[in-house]
Protein backbone atom coordinates (compact mmCIF):
# COMPACT_ATOMS: atom_id res chain seq x y z
CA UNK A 1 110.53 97.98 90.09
CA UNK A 2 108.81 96.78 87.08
CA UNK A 3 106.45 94.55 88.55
CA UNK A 4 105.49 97.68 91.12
CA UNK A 5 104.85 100.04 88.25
CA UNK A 6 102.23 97.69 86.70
CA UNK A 7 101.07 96.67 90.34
CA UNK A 8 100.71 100.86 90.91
CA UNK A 9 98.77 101.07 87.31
CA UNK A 10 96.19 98.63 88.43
CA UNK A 11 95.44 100.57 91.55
CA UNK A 12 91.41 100.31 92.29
CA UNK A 13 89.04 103.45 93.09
CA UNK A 14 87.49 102.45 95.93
CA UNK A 15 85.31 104.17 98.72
CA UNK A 16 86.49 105.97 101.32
CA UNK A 17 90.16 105.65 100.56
CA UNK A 18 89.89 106.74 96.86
CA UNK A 19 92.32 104.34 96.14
CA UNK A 20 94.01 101.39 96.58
CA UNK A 21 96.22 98.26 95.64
CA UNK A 22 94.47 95.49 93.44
CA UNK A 23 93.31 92.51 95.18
CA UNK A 24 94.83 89.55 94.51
CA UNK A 25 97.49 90.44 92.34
CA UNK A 26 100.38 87.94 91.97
CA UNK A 27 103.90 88.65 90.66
CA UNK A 28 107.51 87.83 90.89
CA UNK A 29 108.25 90.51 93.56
CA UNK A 30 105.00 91.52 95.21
CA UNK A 31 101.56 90.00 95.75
CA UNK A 32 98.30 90.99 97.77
CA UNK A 33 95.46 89.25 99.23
CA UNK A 34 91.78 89.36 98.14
CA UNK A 35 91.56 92.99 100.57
CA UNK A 36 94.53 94.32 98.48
CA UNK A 37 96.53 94.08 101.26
CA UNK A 38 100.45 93.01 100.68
CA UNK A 39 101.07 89.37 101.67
CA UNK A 40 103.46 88.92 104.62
CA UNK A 41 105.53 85.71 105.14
CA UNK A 42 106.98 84.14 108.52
CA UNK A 43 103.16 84.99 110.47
CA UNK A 44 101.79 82.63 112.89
CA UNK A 45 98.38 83.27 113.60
CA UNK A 46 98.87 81.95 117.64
CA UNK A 47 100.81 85.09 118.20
CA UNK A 48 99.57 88.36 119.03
CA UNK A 49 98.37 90.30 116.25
CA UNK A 50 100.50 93.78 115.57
CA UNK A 51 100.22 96.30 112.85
CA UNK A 52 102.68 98.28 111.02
CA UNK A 53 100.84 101.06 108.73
CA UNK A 54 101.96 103.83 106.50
CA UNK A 55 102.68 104.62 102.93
CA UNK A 56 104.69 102.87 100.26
CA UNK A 57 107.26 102.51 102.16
CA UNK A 58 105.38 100.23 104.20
CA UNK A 59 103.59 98.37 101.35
CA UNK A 60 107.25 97.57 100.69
CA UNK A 61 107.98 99.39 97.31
CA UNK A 62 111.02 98.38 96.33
CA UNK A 63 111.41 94.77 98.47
CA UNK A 64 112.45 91.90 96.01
CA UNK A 65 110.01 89.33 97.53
CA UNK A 66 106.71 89.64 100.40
CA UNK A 67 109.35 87.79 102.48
CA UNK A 68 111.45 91.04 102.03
CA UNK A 69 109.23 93.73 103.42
CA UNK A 70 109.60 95.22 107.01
CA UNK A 71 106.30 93.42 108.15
CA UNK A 72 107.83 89.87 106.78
CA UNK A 73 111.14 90.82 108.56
CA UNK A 74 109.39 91.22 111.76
CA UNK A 75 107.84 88.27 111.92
CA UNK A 76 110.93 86.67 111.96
CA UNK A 77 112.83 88.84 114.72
CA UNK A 78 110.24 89.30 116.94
CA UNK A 79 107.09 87.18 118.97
CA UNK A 80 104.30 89.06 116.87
CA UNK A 81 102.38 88.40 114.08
CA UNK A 82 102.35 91.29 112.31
CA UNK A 83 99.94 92.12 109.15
CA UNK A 84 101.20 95.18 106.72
CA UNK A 85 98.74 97.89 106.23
CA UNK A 86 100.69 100.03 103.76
CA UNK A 87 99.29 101.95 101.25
CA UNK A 88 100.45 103.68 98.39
CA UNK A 89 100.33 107.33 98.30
CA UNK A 90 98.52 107.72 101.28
CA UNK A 91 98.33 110.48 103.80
CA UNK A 92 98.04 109.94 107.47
CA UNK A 93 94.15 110.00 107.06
CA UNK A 94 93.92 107.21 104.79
CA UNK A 95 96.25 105.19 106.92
CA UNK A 96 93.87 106.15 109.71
CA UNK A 97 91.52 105.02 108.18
CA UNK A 98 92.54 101.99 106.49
CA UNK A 99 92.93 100.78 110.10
CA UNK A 100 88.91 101.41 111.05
CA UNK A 101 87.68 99.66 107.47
CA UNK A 102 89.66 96.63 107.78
CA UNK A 103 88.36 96.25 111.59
CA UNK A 104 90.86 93.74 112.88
CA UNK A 105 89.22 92.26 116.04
CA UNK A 106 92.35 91.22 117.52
CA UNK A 107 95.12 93.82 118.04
CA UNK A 108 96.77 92.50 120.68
CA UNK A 109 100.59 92.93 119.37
CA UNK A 110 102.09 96.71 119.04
CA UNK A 111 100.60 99.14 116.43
CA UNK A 112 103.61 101.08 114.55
CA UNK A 113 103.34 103.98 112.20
CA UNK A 114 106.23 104.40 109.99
CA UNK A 115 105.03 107.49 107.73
CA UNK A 116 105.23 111.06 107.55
CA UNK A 117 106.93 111.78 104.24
CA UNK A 118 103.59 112.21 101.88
CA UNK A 119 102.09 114.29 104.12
CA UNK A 120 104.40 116.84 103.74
CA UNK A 121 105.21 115.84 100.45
CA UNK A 122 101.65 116.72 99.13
CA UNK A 123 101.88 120.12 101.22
CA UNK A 124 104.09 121.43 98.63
CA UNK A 125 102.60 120.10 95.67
CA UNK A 126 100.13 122.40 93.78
CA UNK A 127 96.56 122.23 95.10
CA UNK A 128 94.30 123.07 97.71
CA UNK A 129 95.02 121.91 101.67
CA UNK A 130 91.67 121.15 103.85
CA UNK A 131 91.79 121.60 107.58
CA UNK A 132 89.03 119.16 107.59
CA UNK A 133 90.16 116.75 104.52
CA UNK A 134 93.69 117.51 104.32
CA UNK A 135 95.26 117.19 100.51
CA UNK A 136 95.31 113.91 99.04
CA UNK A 137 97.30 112.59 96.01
CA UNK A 138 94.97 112.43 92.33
CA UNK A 139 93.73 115.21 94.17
CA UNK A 140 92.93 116.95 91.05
CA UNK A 141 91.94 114.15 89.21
CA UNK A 142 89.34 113.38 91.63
CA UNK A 143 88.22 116.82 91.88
CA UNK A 144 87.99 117.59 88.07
CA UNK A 145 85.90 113.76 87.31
CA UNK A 146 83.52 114.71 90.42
CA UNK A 147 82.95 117.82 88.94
CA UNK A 148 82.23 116.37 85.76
CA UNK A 149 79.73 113.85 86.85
CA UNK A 150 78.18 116.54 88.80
CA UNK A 151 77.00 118.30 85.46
CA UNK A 152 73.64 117.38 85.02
CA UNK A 153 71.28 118.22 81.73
CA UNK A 154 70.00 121.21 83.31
CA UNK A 155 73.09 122.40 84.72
CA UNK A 156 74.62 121.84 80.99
CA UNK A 157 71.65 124.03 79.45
CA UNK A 158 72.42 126.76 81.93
CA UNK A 159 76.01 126.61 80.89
CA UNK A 160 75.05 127.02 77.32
CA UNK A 161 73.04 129.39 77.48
CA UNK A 162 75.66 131.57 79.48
CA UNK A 163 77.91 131.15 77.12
CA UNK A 164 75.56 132.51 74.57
CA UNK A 165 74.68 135.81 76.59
CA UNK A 166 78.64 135.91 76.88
CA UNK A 167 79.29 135.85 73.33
CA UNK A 168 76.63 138.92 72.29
CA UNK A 169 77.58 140.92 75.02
CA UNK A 170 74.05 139.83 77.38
CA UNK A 171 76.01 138.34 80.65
CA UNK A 172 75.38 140.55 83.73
CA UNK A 173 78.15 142.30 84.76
CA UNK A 174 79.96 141.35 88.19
CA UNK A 175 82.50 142.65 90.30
CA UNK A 176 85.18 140.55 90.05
CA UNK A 177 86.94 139.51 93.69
CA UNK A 178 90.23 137.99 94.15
CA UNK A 179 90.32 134.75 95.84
CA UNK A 180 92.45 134.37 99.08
CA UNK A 181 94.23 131.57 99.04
CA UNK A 182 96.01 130.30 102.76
CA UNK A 183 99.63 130.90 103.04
CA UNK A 184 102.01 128.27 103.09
CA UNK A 185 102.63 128.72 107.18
CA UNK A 186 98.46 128.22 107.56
CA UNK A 187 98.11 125.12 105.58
CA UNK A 188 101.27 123.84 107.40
CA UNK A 189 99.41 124.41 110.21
CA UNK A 190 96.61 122.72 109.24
CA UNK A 191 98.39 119.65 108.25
CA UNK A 192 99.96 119.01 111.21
CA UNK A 193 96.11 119.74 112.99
CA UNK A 194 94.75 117.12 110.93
CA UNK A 195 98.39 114.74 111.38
CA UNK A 196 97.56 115.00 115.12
CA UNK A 197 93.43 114.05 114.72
CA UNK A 198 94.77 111.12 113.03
CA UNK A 199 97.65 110.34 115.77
CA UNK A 200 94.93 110.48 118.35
CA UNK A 201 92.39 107.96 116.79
CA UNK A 202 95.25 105.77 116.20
CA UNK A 203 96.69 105.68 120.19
CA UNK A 204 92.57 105.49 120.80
CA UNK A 205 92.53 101.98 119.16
CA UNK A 206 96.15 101.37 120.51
CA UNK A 207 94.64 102.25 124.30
CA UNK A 208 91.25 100.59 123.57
CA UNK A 209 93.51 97.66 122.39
CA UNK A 210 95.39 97.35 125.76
CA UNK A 211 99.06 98.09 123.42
CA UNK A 212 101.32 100.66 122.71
CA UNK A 213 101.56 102.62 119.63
CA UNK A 214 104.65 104.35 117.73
CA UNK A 215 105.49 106.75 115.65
CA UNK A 216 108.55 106.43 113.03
CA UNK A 217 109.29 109.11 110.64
CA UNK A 218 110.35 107.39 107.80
CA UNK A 219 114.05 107.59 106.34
CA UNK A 220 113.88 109.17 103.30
CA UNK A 221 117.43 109.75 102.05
CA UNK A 222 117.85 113.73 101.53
CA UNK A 223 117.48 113.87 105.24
CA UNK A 224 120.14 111.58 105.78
CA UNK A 225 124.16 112.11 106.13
CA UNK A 226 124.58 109.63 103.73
CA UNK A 227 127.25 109.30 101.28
CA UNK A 228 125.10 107.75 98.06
CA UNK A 229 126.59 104.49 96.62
CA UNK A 230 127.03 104.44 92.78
CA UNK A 231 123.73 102.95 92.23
CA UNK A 232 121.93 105.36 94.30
CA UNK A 233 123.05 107.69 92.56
CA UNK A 234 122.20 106.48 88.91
CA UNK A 235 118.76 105.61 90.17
CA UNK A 236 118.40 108.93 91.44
CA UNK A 237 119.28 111.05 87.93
CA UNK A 238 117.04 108.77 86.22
CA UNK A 239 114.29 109.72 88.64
CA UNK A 240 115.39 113.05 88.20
CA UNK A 241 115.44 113.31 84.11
CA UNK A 242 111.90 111.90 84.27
CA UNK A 243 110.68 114.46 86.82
CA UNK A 244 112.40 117.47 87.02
CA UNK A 245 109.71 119.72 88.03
CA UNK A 246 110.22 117.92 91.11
CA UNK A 247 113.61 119.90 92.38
CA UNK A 248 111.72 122.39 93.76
CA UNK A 249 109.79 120.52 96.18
CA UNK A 250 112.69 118.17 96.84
CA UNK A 251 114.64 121.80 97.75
CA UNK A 252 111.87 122.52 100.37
CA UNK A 253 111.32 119.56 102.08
CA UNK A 254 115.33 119.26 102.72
CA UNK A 255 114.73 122.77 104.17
CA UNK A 256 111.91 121.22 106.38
CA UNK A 257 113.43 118.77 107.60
CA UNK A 258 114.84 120.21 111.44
CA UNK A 259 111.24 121.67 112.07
CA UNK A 260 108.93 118.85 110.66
CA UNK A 261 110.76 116.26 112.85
CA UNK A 262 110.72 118.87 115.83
CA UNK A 263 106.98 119.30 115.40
CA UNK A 264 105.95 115.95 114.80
CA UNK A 265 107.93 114.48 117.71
CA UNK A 266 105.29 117.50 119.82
CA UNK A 267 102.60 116.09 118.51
CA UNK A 268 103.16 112.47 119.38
CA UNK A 269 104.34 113.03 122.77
CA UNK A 270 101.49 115.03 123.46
CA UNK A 271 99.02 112.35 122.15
CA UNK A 272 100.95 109.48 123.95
CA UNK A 273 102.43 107.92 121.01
CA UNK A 274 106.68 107.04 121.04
CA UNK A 275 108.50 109.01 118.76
CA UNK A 276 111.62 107.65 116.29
CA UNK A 277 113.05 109.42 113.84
CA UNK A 278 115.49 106.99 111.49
CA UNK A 279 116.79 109.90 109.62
CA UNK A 280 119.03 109.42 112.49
CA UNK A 281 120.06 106.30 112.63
CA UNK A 282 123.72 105.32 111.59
CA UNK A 283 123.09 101.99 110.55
CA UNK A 284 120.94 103.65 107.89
CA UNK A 285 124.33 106.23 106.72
CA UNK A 286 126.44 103.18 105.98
CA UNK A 287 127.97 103.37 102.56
CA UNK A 288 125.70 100.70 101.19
CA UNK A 289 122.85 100.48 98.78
CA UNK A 290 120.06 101.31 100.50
CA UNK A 291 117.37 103.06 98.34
CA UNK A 292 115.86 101.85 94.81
CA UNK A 293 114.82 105.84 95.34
CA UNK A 294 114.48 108.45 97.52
CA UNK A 295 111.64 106.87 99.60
CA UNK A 296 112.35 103.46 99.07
CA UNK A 297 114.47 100.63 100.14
CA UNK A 298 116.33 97.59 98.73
CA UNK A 299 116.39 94.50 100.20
CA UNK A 300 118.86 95.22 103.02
CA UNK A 301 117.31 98.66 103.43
CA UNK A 302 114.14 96.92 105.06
CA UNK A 303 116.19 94.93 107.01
CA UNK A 304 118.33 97.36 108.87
CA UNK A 305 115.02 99.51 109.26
CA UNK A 306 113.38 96.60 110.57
CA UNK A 307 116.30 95.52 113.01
CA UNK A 308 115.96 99.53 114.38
CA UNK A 309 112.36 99.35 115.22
CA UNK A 310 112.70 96.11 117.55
CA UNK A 311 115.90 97.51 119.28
CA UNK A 312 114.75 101.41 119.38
CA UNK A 313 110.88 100.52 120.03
CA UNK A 314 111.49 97.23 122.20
CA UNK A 315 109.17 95.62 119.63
């Protein structure tokens, strides 16, 4: 986990994407390739080209080796070659569009989307929820450098100069108005609108492709009826001493659970897309160690997840 904290704090600001992993970055656990893209073992170029895309998760946070992640693991267990286009933090849009700015010209192999949690996750965060843009993590990082760099000279002189009228008593008076901010239910709403644009283009390049795309909502272990191993546990106070602002929205999405997997499963079904949910699955309730946290998998994690998608997607 060491080597994926400094991987995370070398993260690049790049178009488009705002962000992603360093290119070329080697270490004992993790490495990416001169895109930033995660290194998968056991590919054979011969085969037909298949995609798995999502989050961290994905990317393979977590995974003691490349030759550990669910992409690596595939490659092994099925007839594919499959490339990993995992990203961290990212919402469905970035994944989207991760997929149109690398411009694979061969996908020939399945296309599976194993994601779901940041989207929701970010919901409940603090901060503002596009129906165009969505919410993004560094949200408000971005938003307060942009608007920073947006300050020109004469922009700066009017501010001044405002704040001089201000302080003898010259500002024009206004009538102050109170802001209407969207209630929770519309910018859930909206984030499943802008989850299903993003479905669609996907199952467009799937169709366009001549293959089949999923959807997998992720397992993330409050939604599972798992008993937590003694590791788990310890990993998971840690997380919590360092973060414990974060009970709240850990409260609400257990509460979401039932009706974000009912309402995704819609939404894929009516784009065309299979639907799996592996908050299901019983391999994944087993009373082993599973998670290095809530999101993320150990070694044998990936491996049952990776077993599930062949048998319950016929990869």
């Amino acid at each position: 986990m060491r080597d994926y904290d400094e991987l995370g704090a070398r993260q690049q600001w790049v178009p488009y994407l705002m962000y992603f992993n360093p290119r070329n970055a080697v270490y004992k656990s993790v490495s990416t390739d001169d895109r930033g893209f995660r290194n998968t073992t056991g590919g054979q170029i011969e085969k037909s080209t298949a995609l798995l895309i999502g989050g961290s998760t994905v990317f393979g946070i977590g995974a003691t080796s490349d030759g550990a992640t669910i992409t690596s693991r595939l490659n092994e267990l099925t007839e594919h070659n499959w490339l990993n286009f995992g990203g961290r933090a990212f919402n469905s849009t970035q994944e989207a569009m991760l997929v149109h700015l690398a411009d694979i010209k061969k996908v020939d192999g399945p296309i599976v989307v194993m994601s779901g949690i940041n989207n929701l996750t970010r919901l409940l965060l603090p901060g503002d929820f596009s129906p165009m843009y969505g919410a993004f993590f560094q949200q408000s990082l971005f938003e307060k450098q942009m608007a920073v760099a947006a300050v020109g000279n004469r922009e700066l002189s009017r501010m001044l100069f405002a704040g001089v009228r201000a302080k003898y008593g010259l500002a024009k008076k206004t009538t102050a108005t109170a802001q209407s901010k969207s209630s929770k239910a519309d910018s859930y709403a909206a984030m499943l609108s802008v989850f299903e644009r993003d479905c669609e283009y996907l199952q467009m390049v799937a169709k366009n492709s001549g293959t089949t795309s999923s959807f997998v909502l992720q397992p993330f272990a409050p939604w599972l009826n798992k008993t937590l191993t003694t590791q788990e546990k310890q990993l998971f106070a840690l997380l919590d001493q360092e973060a414990e602002s974060f009970s709240q929205v850990l409260n609400e999405l257990a509460e979401y659970r039932d009706q974000y997997s009912k309402d995704i499963h819609a939404i894929c079904s009516k784009v065309g897309m299979k639907y799996l949910n592996l908050n299901n699955a019983l391999e994944l309730q087993q009373p082993d160690w599973m998670f290095v946290d809530r999101a993320h998998l150990t070694d044998s994690g990936y491996d049952a997840v990776a077993r599930l998608l062949v048998r319950d997607l016929a990869l």
